[in-house]
Protein backbone atom coordinates (compact mmCIF):
# COMPACT_ATOMS: atom_id res chain seq x y z
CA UNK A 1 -9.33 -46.78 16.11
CA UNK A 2 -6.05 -46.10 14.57
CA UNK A 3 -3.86 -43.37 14.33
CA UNK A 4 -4.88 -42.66 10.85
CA UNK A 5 -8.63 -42.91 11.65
CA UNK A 6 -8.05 -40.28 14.43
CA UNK A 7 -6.10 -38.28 11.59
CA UNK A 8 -8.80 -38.43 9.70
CA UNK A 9 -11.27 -37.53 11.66
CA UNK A 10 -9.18 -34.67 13.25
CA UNK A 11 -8.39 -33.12 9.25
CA UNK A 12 -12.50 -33.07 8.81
CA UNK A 13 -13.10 -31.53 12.01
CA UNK A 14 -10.49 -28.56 11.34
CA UNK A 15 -12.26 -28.17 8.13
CA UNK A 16 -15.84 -27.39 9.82
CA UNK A 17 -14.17 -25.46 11.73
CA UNK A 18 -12.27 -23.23 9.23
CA UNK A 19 -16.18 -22.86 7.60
CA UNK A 20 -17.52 -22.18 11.04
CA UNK A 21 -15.00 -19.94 12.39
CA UNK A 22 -15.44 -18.04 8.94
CA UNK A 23 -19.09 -17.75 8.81
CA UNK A 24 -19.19 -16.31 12.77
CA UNK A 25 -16.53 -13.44 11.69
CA UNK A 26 -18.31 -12.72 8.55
CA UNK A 27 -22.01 -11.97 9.86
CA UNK A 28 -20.37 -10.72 12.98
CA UNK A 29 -18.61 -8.03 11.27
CA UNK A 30 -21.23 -7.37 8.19
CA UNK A 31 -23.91 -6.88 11.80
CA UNK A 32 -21.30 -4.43 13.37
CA UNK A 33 -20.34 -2.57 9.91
CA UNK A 34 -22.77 -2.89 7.55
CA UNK A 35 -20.34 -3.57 4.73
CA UNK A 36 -20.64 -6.83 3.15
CA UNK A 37 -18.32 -7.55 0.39
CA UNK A 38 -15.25 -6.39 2.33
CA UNK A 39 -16.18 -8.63 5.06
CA UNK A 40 -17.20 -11.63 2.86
CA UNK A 41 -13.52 -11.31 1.57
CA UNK A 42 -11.99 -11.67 4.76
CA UNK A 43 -14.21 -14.44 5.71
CA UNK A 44 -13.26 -16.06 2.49
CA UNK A 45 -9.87 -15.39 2.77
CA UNK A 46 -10.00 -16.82 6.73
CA UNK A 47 -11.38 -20.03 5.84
CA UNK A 48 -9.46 -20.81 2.29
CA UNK A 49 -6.42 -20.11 4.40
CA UNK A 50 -7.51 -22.06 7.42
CA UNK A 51 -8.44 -25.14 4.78
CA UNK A 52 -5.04 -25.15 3.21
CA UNK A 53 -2.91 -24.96 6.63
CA UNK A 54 -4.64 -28.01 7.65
CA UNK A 55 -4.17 -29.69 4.23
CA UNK A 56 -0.74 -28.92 4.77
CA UNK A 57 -0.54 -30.55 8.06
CA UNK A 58 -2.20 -33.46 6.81
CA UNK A 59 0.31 -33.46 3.96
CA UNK A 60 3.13 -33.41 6.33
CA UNK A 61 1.15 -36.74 8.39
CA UNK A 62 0.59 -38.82 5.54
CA UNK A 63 2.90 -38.88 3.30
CA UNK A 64 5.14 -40.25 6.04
CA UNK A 65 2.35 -42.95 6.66
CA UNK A 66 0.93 -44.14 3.16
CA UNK A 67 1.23 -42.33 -0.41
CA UNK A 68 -2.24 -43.30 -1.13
CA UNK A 69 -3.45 -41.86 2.41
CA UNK A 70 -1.82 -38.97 1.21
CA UNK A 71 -3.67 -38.87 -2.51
CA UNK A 72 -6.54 -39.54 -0.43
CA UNK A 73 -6.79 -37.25 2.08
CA UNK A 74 -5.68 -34.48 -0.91
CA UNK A 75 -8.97 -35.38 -2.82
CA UNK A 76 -10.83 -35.05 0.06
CA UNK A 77 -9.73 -31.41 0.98
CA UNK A 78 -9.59 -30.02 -2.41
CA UNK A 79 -13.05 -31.50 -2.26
CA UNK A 80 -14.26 -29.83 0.53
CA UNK A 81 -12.59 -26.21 -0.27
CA UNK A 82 -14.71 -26.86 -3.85
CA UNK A 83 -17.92 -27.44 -2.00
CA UNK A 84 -17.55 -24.58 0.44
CA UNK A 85 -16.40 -21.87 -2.47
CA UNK A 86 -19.51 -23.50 -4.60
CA UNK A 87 -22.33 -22.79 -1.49
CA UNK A 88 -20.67 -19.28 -1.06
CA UNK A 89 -21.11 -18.29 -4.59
CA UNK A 90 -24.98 -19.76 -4.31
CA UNK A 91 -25.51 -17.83 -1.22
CA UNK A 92 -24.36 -14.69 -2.85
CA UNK A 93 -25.96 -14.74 -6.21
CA UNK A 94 -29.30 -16.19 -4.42
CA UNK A 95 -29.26 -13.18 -1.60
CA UNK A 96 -27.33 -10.13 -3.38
CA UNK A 97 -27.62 -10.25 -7.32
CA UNK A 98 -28.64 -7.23 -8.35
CA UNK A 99 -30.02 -7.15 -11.74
C-alpha cells in the first residue's frame, strides 16, 4: 500500500468514527436526561464538525499530492456527511413524528 491508500483509508475511518462517537454521546445523554432534541443537536453538531475537520485535513494532504485526489476525496466526504444527515432525518421522522 501507498501513502495515499493509507490516507484513504485513514479519512474513512475518522468518518465512522465522527458517526460513532456521535451516536454514543447522543443516546448516552438522551438515557441520562431524557431530553432528546437538545441532545440530537449536539450529536449533530459533534459529528458534522468532526466530518469537516477531517475533510479539512484531507484537504491539506491531497492537494499537495494530486488535484484529482483532492476532487476525489471531496466527493467522497461531502458524500458521506449527505448520507449520514439523510439516515438522521429517517430515524427521526420514522421514531418521533408526531402527527
Amino acid at each position: 500500500m501507498n501513502e495515499i491508500d493509507i490516507a484513504l483509508t485513514i479519512y474513512v475511518i475518522f468518518m465512522i468514527i465522527a458517526s460513532f462517537v456521535s451516536f454514543k454521546y447522543g443516546s448516552f445523554m438522551i438515557r441520562k436526561t431524557g431530553l432528546f432534541l437538545p441532545n440530537s443537536l449536539i450529536a449533530g453538531t459533534l459529528n458534522l464538525v468532526i466530518g469537516i475537520l477531517v475533510i479539512i485535513g484531507w484537504f491539506f494532504f491531497s492537494w499537495r499530492v494530486n488535484e484529482f485526489l483532492f476532487f476525489g476525496g471531496l466527493v467522497l466526504g461531502i458524500s458521506m456527511l449527505f448520507v449520514k444527515r439523510k439516515r438522521m432525518i429517517q430515524f427521526y421522522n420514522e421514531n418521533f413524528k408526531t402527527t
